[in-house]
N, C-alpha and C. Protein backbone atom coordinates (compact mmCIF):
# COMPACT_ATOMS: atom_id res chain seq x y z
N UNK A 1 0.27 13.57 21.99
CA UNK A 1 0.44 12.26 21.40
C UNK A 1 0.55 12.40 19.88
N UNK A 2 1.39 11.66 19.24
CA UNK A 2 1.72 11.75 17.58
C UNK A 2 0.36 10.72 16.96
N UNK A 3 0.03 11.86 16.00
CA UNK A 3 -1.18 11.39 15.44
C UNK A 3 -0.41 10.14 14.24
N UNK A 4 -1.61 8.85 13.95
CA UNK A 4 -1.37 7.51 13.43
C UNK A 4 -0.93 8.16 11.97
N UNK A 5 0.41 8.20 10.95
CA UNK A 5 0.09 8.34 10.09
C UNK A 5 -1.21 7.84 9.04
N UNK A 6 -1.21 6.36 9.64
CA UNK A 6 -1.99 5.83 8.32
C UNK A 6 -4.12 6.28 9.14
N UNK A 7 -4.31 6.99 10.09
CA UNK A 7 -5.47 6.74 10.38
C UNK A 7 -6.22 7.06 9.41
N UNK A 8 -6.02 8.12 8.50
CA UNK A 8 -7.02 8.58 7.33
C UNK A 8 -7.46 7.39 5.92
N UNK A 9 -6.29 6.55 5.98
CA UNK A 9 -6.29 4.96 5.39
C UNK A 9 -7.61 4.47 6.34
N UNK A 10 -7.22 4.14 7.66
CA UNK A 10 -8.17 2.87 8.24
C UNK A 10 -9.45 3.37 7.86
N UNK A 11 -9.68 4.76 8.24
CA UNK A 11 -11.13 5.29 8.77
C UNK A 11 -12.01 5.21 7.20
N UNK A 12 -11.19 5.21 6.09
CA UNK A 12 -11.64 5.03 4.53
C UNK A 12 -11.70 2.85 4.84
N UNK A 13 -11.08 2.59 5.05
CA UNK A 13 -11.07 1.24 5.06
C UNK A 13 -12.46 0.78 5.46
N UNK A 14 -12.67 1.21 7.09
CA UNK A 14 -13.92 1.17 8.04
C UNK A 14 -14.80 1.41 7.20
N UNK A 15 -14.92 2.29 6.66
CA UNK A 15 -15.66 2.95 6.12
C UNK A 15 -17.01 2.14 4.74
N UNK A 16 -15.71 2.15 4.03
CA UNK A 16 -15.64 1.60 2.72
C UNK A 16 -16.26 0.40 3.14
N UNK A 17 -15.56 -0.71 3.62
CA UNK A 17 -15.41 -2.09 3.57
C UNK A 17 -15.54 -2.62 4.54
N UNK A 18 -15.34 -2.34 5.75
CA UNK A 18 -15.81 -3.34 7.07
C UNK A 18 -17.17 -3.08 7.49
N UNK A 19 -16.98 -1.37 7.41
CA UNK A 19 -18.72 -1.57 8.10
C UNK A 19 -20.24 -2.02 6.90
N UNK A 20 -19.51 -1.84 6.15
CA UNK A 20 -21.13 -2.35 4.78
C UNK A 20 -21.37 -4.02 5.13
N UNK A 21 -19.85 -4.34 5.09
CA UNK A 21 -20.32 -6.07 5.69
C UNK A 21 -20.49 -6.47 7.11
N UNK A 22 -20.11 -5.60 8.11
CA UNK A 22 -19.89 -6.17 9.82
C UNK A 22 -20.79 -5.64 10.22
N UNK A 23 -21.93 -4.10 9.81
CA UNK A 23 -22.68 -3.60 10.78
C UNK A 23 -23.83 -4.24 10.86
N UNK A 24 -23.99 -5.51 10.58
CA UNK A 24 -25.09 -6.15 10.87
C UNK A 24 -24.93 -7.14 11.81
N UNK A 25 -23.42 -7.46 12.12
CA UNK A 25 -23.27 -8.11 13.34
C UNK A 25 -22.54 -7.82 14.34
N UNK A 26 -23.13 -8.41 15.60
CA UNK A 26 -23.01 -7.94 17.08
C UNK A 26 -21.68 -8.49 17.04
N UNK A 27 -21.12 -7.72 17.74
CA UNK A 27 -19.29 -7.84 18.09
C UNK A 27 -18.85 -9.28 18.55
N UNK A 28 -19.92 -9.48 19.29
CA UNK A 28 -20.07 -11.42 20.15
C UNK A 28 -19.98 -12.39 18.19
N UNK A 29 -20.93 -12.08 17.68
CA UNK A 29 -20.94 -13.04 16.43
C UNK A 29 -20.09 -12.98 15.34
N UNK A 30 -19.09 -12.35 15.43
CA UNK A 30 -17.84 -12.11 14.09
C UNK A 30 -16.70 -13.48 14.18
N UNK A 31 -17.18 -14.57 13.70
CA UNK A 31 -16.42 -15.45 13.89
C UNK A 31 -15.52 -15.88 12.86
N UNK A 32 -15.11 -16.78 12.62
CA UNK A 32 -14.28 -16.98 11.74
C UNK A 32 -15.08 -17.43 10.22
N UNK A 33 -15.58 -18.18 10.48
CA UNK A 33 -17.01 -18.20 9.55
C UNK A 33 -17.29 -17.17 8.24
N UNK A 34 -17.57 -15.59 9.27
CA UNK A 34 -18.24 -14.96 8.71
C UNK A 34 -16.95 -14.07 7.94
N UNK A 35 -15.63 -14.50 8.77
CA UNK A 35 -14.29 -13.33 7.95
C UNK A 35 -14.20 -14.32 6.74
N UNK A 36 -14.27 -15.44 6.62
CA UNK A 36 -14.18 -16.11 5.58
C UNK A 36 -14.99 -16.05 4.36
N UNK A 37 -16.49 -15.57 5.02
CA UNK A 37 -16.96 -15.12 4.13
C UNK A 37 -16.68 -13.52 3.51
N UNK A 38 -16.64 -12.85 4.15
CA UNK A 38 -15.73 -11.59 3.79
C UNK A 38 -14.84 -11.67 3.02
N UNK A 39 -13.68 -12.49 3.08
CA UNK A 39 -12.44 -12.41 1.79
C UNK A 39 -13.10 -13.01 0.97
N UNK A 40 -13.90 -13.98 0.71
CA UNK A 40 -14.57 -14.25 -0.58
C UNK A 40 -15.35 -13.41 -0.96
N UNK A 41 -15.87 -12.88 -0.31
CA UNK A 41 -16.62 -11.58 -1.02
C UNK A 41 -15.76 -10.14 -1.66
N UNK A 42 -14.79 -10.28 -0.79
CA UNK A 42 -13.76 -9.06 -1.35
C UNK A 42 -12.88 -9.41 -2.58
N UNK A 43 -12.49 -10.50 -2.25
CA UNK A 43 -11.60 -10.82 -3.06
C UNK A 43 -12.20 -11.28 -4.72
N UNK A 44 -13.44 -10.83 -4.56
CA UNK A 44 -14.14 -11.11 -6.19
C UNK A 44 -14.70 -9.42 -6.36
N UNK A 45 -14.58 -8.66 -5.39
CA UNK A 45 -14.31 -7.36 -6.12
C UNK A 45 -14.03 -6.62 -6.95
N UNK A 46 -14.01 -5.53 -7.56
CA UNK A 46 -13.01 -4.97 -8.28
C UNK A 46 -12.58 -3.77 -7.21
N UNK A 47 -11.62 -3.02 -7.79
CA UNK A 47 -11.10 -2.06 -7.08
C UNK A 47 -11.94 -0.38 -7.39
N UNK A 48 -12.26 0.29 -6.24
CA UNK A 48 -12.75 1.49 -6.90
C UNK A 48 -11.42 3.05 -6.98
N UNK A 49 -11.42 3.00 -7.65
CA UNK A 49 -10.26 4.12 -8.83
C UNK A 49 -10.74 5.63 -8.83
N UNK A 50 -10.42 6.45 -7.54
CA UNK A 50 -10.70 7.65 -7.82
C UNK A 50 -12.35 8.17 -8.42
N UNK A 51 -12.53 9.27 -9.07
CA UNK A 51 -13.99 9.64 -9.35
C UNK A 51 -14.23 8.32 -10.45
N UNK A 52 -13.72 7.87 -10.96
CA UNK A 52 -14.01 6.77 -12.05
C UNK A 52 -14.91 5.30 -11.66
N UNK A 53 -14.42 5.53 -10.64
CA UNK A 53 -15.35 4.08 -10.19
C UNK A 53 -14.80 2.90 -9.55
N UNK A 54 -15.33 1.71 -10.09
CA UNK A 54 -14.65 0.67 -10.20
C UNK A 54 -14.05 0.65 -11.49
N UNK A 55 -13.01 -0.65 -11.21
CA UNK A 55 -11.17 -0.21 -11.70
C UNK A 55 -11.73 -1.70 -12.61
N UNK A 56 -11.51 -2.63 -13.70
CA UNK A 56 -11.20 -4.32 -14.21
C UNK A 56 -10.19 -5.13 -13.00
N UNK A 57 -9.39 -4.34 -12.63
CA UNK A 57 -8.66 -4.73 -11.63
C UNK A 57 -8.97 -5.36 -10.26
N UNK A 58 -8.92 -6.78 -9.62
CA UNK A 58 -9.75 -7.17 -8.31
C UNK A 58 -8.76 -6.73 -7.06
N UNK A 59 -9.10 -7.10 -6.14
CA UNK A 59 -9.03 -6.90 -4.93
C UNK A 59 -7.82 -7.66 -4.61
N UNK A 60 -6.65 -6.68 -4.21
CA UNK A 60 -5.77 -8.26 -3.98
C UNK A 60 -5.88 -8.95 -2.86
N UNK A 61 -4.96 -10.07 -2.53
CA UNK A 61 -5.01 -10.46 -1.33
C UNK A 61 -4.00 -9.75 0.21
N UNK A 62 -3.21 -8.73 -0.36
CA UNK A 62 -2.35 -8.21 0.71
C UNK A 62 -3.63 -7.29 1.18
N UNK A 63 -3.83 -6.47 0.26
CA UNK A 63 -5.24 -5.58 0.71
C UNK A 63 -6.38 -5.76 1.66
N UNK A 64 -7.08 -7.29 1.57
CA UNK A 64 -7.78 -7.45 2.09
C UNK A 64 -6.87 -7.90 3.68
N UNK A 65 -5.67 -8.48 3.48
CA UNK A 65 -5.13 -8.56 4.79
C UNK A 65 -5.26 -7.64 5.76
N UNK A 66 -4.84 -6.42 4.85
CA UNK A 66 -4.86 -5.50 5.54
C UNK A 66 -6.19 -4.87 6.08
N UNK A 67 -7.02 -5.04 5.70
CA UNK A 67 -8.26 -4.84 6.32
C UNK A 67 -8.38 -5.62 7.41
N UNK A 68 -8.19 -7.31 7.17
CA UNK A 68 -8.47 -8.23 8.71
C UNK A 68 -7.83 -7.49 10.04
N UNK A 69 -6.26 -7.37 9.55
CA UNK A 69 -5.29 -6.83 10.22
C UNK A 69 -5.74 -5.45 11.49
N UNK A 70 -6.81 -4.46 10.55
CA UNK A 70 -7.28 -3.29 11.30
C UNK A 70 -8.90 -4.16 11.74
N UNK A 71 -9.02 -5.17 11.13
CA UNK A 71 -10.58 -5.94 11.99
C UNK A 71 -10.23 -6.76 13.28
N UNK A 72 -9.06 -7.15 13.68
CA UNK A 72 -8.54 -8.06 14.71
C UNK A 72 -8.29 -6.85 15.62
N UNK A 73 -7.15 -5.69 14.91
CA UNK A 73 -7.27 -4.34 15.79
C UNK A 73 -8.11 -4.35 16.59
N UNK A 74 -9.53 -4.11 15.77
CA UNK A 74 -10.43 -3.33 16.66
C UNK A 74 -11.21 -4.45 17.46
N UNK A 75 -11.37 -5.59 17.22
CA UNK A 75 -11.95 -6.32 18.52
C UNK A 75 -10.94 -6.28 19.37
N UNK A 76 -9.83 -6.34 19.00
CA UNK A 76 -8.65 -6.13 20.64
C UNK A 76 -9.17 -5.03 21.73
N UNK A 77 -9.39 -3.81 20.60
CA UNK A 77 -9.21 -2.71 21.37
C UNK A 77 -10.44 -2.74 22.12
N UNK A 78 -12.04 -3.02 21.16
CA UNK A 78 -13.31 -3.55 22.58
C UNK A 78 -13.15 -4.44 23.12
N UNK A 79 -12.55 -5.51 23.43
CA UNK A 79 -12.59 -6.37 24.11
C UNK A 79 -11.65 -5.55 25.65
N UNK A 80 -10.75 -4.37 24.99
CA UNK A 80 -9.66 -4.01 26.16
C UNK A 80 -10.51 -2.98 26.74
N UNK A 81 -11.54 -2.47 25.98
CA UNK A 81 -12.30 -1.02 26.82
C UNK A 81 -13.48 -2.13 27.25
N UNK A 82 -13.85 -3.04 27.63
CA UNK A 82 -14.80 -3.87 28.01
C UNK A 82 -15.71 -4.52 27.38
N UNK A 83 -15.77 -4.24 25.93
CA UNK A 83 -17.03 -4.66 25.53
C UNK A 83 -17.32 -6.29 25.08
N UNK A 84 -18.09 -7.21 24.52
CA UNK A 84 -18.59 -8.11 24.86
C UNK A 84 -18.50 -8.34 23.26
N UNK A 85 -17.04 -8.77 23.00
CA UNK A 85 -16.28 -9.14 21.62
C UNK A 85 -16.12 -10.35 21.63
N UNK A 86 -15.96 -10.89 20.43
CA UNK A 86 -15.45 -12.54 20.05
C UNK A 86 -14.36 -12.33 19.60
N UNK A 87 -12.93 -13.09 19.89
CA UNK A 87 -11.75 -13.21 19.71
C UNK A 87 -11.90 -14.45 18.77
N UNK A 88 -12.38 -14.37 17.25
CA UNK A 88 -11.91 -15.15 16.23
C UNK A 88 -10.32 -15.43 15.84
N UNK A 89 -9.88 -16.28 15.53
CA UNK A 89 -8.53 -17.01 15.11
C UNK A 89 -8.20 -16.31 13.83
N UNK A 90 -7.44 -15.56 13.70
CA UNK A 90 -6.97 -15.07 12.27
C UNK A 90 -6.08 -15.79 11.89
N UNK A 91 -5.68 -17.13 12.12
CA UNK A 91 -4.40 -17.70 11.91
C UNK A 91 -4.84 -18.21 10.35
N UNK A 92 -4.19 -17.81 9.61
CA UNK A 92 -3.54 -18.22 7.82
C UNK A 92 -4.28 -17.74 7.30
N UNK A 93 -5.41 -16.32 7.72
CA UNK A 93 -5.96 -15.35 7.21
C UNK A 93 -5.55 -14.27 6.97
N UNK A 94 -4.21 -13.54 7.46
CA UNK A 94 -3.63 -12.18 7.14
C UNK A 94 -2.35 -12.97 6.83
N UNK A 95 -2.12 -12.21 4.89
CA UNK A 95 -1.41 -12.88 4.67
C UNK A 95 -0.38 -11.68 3.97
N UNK A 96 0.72 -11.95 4.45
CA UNK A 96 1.73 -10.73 3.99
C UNK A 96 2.30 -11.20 2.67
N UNK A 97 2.74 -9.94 1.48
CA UNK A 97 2.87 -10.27 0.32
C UNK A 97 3.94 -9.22 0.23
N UNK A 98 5.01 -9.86 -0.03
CA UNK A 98 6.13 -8.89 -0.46
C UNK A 98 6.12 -7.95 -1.54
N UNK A 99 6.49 -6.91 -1.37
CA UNK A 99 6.61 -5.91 -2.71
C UNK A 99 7.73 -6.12 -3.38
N UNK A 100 7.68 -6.50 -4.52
CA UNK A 100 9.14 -6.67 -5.08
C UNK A 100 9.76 -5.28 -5.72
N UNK A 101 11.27 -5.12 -5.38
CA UNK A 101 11.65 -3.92 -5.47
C UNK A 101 11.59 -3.95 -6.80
N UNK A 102 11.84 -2.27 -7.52
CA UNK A 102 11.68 -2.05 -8.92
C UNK A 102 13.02 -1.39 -9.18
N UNK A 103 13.72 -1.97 -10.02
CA UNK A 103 14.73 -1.88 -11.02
C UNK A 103 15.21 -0.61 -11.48
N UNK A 104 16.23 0.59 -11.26
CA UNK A 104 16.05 1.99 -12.20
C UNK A 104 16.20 1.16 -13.64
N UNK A 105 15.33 2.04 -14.12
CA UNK A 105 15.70 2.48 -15.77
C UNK A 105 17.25 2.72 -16.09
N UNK A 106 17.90 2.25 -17.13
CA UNK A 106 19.15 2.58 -17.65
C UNK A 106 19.36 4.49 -17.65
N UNK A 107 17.63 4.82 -18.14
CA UNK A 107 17.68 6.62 -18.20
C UNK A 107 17.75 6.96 -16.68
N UNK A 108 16.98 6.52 -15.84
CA UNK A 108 17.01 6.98 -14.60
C UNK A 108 18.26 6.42 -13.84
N UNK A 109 18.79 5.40 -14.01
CA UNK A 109 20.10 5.35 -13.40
C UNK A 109 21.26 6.68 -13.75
N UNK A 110 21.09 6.96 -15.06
CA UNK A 110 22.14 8.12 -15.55
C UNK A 110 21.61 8.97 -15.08
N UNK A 111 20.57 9.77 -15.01
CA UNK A 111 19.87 11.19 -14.60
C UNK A 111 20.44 11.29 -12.25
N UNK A 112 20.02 9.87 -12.04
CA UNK A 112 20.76 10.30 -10.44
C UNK A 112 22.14 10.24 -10.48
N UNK A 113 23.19 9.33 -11.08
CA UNK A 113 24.30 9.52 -11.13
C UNK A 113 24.61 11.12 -11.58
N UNK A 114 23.89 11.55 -12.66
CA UNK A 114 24.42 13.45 -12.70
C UNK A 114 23.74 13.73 -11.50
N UNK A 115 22.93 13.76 -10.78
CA UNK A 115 23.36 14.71 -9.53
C UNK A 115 23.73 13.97 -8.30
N UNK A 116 24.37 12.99 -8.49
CA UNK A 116 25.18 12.82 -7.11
C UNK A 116 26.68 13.29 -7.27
N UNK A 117 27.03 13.73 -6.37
CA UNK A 117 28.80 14.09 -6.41
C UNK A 117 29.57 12.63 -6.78
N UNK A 118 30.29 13.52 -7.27
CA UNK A 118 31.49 12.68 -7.83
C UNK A 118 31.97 11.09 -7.36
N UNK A 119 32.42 11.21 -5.75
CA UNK A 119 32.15 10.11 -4.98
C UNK A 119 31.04 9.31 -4.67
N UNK A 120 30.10 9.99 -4.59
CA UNK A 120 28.91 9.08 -4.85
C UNK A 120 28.56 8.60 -6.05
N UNK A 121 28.55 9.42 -7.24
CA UNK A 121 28.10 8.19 -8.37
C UNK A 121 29.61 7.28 -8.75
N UNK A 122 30.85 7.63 -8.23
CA UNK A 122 31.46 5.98 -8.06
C UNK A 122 31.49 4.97 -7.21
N UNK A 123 31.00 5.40 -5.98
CA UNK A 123 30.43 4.42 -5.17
C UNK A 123 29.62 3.93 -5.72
N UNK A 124 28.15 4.45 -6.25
CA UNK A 124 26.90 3.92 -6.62
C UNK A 124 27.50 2.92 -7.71
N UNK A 125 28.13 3.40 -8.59
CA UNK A 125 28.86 2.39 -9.48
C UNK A 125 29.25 0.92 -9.74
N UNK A 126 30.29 1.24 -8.16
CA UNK A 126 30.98 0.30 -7.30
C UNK A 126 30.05 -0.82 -6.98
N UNK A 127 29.23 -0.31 -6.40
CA UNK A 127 27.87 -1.25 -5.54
C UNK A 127 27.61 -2.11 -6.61
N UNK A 128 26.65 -1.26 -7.77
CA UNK A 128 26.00 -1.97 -8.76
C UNK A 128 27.20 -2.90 -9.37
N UNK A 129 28.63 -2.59 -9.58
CA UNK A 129 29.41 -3.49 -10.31
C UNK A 129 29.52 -4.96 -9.14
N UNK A 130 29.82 -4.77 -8.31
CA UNK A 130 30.06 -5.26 -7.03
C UNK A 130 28.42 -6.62 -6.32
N UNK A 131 27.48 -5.99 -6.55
CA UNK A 131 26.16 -5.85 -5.96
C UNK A 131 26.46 -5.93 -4.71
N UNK A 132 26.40 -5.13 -3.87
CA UNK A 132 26.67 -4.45 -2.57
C UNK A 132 25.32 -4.01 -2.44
N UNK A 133 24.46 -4.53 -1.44
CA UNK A 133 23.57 -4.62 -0.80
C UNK A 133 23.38 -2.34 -0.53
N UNK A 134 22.51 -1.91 0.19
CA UNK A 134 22.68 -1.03 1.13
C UNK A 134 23.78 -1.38 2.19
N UNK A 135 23.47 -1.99 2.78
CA UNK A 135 23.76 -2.23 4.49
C UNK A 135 25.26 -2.60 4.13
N UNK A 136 25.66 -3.18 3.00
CA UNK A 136 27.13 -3.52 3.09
C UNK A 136 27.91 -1.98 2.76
N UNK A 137 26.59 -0.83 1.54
CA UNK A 137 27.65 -0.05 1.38
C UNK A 137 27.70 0.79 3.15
N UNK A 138 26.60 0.95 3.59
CA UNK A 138 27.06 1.77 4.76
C UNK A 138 27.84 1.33 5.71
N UNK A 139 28.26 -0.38 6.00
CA UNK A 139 29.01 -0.50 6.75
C UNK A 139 30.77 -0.44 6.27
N UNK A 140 30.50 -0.42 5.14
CA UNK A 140 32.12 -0.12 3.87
C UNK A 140 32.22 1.38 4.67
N UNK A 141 31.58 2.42 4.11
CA UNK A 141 31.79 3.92 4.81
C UNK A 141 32.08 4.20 6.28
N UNK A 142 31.21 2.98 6.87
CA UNK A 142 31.30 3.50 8.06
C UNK A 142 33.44 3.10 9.13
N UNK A 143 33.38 1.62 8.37
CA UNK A 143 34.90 1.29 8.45
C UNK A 143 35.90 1.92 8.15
N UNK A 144 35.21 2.78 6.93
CA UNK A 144 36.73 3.70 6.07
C UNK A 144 36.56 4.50 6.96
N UNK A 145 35.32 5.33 7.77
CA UNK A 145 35.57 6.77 8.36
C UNK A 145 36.27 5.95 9.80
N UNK A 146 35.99 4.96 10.18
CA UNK A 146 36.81 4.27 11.42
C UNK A 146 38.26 4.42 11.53
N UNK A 147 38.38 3.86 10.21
CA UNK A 147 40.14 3.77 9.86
C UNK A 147 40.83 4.96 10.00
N UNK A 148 40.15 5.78 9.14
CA UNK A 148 40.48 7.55 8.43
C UNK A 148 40.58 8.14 9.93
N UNK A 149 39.28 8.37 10.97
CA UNK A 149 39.56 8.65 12.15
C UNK A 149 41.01 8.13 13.03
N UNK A 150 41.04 7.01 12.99
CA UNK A 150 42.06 6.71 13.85
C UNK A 150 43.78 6.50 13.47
N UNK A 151 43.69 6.80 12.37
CA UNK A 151 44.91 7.25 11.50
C UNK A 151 45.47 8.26 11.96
């Protein structure tokens, strides 16, 4: 079986942050109540930063999602090996937060254009003059090699 990439994440997560606040309650009493009290408690955190400590920086809110996210996990998974879990409502508690993509640098746009071949940094060109998505440039390539083939 393919091991979870992210398990070495959760088991620091567990670790860290669910069990200091949950191991005092029985799997039956984790209600919605008490997750509520949890993101208020997390979310006035700061972050801890390598050997340094805690970070000025708080806790965001995708982060702590992601914790509910592996806390709903695991009552699924006792409730599925038998054990005697409460199925709390996570509804408008895990809340997804987009990453907004980041921009090349004018320097880093020039440094990949020198090492892409020739055709590629005028495609890449093309795109950016154009704004051509990904998905539009691969379906552009994939039509020309259509055409080119059946020529």
């Amino acid at each position: 079986m393919k091991r979870k990439r992210s398990l070495d994440d959760d088991v620091r997560m567990i670790r860290l942050h669910l069990e200091p606040f949950f191991s005092r309650c029985l799997l039956t009493a984790i209600e919605r109540e008490v997750i509520c009290r949890y993101i208020d408690r997390r979310t006035a955190q700061s972050l801890i930063r390598g050997k340094k400590g805690q970070s000025s920086k708080i806790v965001s809110r995708g982060t702590v999602s992601n914790e509910l996210s592996l806390l709903r996990h695991m009552l699924k998974v006792a409730r599925r090996e038998g054990y005697a879990a409460s199925n709390p409502s996570f509804e408008g508690m895990i809340i997804r937060t987009e990453k907004k993509p980041r921009a090349l640098t004018l320097d880093e746009q020039k440094s990949v254009l020198e090492i892409y071949p020739m055709w590629m940094a005028r495609l890449s060109e093309f795109a950016a003059e154009t704004c051509l998505s990904q998905g539009d440039l691969l379906r552009l390539i994939l039509i020309t090699r259509l055409i080119s083939n059946s020529a």
